[in-house]
N, C-alpha and C. Protein backbone atom coordinates (compact mmCIF):
# COMPACT_ATOMS: atom_id res chain seq x y z
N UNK A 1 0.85 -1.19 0.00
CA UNK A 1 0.00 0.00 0.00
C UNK A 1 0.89 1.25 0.00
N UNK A 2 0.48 2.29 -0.69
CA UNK A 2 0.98 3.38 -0.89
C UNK A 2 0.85 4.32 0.30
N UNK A 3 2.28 4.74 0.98
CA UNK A 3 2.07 5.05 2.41
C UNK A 3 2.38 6.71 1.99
N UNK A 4 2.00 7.71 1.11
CA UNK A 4 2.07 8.64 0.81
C UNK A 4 1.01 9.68 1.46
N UNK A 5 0.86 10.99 1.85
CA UNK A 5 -0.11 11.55 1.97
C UNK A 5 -0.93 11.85 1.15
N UNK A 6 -2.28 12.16 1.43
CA UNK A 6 -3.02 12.03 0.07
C UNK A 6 -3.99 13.08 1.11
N UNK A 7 -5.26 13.96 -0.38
CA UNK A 7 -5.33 15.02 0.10
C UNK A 7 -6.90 14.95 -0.79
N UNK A 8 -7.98 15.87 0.39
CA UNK A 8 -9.22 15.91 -0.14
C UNK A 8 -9.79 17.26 -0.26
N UNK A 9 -10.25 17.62 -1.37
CA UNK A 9 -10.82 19.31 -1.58
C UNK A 9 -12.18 19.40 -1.23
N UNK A 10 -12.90 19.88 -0.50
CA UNK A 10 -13.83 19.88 -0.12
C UNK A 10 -14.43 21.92 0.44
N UNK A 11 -15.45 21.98 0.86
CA UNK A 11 -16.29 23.00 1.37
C UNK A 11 -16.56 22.87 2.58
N UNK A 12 -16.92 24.16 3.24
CA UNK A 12 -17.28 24.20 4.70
C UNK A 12 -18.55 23.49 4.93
N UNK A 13 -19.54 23.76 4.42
CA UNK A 13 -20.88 23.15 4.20
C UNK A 13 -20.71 21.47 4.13
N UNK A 14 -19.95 20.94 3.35
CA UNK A 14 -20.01 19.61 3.50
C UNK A 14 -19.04 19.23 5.05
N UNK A 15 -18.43 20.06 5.22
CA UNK A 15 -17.40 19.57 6.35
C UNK A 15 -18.27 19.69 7.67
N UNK A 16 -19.10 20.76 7.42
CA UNK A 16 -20.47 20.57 8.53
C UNK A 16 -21.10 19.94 8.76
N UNK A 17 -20.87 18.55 7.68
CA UNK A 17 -22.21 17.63 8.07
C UNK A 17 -21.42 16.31 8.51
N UNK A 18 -20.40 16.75 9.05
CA UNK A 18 -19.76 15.18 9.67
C UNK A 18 -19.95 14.77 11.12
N UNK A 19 -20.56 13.08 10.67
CA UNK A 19 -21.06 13.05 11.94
C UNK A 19 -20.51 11.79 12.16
N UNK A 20 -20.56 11.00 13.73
CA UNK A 20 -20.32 9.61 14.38
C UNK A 20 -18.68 9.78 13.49
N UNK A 21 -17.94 11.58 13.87
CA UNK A 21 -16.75 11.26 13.56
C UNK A 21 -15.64 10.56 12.38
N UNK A 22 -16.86 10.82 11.52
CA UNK A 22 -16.03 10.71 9.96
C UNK A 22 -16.94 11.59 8.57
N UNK A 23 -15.90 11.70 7.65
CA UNK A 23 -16.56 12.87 7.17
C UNK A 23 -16.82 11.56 5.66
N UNK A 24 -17.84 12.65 5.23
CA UNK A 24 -18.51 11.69 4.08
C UNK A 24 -18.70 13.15 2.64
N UNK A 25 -19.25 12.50 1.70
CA UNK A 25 -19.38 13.65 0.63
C UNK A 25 -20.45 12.93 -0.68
N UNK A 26 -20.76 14.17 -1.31
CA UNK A 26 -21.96 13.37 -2.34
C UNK A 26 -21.58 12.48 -2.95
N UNK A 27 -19.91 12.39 -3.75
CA UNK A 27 -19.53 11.11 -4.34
C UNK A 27 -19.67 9.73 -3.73
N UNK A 28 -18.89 9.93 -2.55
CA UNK A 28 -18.98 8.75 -1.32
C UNK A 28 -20.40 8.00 -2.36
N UNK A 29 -21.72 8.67 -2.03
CA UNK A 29 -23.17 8.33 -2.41
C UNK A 29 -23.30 7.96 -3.87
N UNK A 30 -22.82 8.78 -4.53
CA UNK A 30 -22.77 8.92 -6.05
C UNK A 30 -22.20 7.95 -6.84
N UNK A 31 -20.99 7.86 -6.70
CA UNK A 31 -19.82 7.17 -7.44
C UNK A 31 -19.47 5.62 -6.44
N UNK A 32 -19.34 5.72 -5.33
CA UNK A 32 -19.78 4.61 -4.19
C UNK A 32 -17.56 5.29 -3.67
N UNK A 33 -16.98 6.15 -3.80
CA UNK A 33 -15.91 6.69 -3.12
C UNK A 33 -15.69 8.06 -2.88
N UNK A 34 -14.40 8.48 -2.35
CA UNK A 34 -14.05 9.76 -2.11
C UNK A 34 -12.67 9.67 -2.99
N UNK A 35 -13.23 11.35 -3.79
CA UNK A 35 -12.02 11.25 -4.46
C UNK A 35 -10.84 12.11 -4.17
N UNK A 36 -9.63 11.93 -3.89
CA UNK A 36 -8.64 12.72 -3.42
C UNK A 36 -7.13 12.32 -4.19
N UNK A 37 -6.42 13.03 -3.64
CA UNK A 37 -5.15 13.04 -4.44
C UNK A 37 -3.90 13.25 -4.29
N UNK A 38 -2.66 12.75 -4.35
CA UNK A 38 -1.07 13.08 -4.16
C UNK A 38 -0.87 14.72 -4.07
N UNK A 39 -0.10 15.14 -3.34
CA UNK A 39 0.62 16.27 -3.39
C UNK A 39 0.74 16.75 -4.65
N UNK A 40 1.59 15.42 -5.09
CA UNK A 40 1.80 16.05 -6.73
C UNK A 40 0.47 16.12 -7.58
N UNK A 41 -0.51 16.05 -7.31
CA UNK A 41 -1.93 15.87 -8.30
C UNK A 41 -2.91 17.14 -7.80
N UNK A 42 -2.32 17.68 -6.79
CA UNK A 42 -3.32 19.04 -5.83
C UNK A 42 -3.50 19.85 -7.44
N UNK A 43 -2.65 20.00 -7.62
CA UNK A 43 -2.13 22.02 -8.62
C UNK A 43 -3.42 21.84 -9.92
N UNK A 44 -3.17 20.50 -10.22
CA UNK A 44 -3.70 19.79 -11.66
C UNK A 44 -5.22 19.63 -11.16
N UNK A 45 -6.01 18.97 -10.10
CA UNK A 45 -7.31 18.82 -9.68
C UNK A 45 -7.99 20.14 -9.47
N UNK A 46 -7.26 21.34 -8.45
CA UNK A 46 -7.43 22.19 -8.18
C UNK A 46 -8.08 23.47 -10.09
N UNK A 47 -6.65 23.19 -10.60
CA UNK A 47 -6.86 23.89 -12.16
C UNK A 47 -8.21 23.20 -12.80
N UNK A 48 -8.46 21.89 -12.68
CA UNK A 48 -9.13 21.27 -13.39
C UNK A 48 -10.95 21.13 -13.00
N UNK A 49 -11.01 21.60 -11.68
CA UNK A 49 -12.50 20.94 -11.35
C UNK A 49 -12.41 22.12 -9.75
N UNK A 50 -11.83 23.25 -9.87
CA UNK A 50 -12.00 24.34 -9.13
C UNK A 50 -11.45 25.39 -9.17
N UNK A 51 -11.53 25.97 -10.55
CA UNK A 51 -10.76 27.17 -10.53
C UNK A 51 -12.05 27.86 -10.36
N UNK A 52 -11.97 29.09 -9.91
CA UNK A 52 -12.67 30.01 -9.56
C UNK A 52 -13.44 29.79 -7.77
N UNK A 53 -13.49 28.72 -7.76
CA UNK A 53 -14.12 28.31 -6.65
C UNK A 53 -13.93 29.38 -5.52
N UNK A 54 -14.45 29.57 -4.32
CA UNK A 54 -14.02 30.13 -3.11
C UNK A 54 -14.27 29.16 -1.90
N UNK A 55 -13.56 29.86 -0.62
CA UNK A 55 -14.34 28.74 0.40
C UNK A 55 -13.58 27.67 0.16
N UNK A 56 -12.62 27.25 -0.17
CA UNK A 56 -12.45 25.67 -0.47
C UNK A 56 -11.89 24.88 0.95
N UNK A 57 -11.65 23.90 1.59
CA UNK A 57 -10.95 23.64 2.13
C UNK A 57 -10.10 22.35 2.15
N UNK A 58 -8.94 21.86 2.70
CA UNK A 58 -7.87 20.69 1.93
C UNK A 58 -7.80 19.98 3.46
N UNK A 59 -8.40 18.51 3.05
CA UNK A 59 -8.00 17.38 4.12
C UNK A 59 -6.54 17.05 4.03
N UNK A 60 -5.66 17.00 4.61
CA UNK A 60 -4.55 15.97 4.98
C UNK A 60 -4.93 14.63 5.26
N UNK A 61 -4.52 13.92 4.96
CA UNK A 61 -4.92 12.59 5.28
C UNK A 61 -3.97 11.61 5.63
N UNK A 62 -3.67 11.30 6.32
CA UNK A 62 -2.42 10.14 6.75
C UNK A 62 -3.09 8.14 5.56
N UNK A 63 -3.02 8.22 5.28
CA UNK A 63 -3.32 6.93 5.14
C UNK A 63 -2.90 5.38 5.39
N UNK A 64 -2.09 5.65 6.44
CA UNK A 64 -1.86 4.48 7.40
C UNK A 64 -2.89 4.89 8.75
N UNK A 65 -3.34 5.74 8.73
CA UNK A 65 -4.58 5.65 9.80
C UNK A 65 -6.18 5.78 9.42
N UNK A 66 -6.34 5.16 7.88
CA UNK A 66 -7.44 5.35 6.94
C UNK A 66 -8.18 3.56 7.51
N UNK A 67 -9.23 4.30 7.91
CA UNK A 67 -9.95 3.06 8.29
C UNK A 67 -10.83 1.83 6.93
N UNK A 68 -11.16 2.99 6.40
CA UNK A 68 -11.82 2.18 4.73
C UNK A 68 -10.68 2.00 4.04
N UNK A 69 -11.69 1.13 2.97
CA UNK A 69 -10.21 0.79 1.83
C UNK A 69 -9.97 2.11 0.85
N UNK A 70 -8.68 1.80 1.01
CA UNK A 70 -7.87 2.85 -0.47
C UNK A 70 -7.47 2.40 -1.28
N UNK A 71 -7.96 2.79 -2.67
CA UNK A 71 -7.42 2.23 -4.06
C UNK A 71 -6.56 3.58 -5.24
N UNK A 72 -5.68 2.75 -5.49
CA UNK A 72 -5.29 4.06 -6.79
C UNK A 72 -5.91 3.38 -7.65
N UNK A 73 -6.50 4.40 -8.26
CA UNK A 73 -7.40 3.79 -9.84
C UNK A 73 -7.13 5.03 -10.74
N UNK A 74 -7.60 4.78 -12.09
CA UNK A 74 -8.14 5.73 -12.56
C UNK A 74 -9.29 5.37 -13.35
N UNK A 75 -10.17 5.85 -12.79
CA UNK A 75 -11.72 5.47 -13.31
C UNK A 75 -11.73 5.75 -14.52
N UNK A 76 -11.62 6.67 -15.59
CA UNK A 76 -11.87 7.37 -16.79
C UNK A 76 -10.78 7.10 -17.67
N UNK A 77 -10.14 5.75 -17.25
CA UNK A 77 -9.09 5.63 -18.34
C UNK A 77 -7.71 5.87 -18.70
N UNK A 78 -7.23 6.90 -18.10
CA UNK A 78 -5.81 7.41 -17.94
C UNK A 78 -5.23 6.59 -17.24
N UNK A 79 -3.93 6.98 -17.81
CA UNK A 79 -2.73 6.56 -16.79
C UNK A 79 -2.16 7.01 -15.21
N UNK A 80 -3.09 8.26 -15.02
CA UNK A 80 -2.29 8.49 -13.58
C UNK A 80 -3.48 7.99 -12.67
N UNK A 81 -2.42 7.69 -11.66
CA UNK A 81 -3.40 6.75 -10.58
C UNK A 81 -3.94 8.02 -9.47
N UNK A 82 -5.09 7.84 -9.11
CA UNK A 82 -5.51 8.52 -8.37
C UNK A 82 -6.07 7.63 -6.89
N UNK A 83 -6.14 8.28 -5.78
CA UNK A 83 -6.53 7.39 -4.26
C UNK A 83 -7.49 8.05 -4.41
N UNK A 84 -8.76 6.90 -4.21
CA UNK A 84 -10.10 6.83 -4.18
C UNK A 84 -10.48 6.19 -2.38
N UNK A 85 -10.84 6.54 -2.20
CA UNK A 85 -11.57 6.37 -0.70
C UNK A 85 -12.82 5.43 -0.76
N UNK A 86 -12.98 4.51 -0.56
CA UNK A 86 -14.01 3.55 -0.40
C UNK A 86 -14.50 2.94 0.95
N UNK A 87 -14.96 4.29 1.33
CA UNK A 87 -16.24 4.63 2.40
C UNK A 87 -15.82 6.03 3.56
N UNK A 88 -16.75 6.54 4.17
CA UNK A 88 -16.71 7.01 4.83
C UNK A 88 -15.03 7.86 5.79
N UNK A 89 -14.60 8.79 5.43
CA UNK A 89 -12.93 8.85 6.46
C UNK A 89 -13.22 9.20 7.68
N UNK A 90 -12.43 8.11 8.30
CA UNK A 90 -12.30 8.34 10.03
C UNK A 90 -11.30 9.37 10.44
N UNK A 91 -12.45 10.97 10.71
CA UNK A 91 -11.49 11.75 11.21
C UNK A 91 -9.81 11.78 11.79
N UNK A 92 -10.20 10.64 12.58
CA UNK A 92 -8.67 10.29 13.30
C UNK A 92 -7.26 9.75 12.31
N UNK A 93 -8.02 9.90 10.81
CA UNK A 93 -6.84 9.77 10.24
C UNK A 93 -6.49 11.35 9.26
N UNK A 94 -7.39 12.24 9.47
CA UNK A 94 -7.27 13.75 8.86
C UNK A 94 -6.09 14.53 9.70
N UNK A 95 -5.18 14.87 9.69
CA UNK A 95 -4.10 15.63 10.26
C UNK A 95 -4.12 16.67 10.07
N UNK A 96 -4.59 17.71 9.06
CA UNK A 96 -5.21 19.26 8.72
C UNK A 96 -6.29 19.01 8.42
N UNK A 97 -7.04 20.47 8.58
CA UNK A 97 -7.65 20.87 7.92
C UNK A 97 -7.63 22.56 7.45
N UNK A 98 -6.91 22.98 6.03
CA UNK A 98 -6.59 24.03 6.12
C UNK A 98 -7.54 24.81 4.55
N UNK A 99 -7.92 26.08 5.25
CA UNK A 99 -8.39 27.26 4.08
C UNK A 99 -7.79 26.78 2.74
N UNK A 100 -8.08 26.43 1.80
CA UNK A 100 -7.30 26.74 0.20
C UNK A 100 -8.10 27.78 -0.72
N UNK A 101 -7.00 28.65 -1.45
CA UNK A 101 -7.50 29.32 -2.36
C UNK A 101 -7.24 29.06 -3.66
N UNK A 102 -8.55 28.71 -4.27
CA UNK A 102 -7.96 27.84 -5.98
C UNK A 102 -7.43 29.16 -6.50
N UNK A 103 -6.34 29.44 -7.35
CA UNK A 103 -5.56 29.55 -8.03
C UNK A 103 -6.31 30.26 -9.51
């Protein structure tokens, strides 16, 4: 397993609705994961699916203290692997939570 930090973009509004201590999001529901990403993949997600945005905010995530499973995939075909979250994150593995401003 890939013992790298890996990182989730999210809103205050969704970060408000975490409850029994783990945070969840519409994909979680949608897609059946959470999608997040390498250090090196922030700049590229951020350009790609939140520019203009405001409000944003960036999970840290340890993922040796990730209670669900983690997969690198890439759903849509490409070659770069992305960590997908498959279920619910147990706060106790979030190490920030800090303001981001998309770019």
């Amino acid at each position: 397993m890939n013992k790298e930090t890996i990182y989730h973009v999210t809103d205050q509004p969704t970060l408000d609705q975490i409850s029994d201590n783990a945070y969840t999001c519409a994909s979680l529901q949608q897609e059946g994961f959470i999608h997040c990403c390498t250090h090196g993949q922030l700049a590229g997600v951020l350009q790609r699916y939140y520019q203009g945005v405001s409000d944003l905010k960036l999970l840290t995530i340890d993922p040796q203290l990730l209670e669900p499973k983690l997969v690198y995939e890439n759903t849509v075909g490409g070659e770069e692997l992305f960590p997908h979250v498959y279920g619910a994150i147990n706060m106790s593995s979030v190490r920030a939570v800090e303001d981001l401003t998309s770019q």
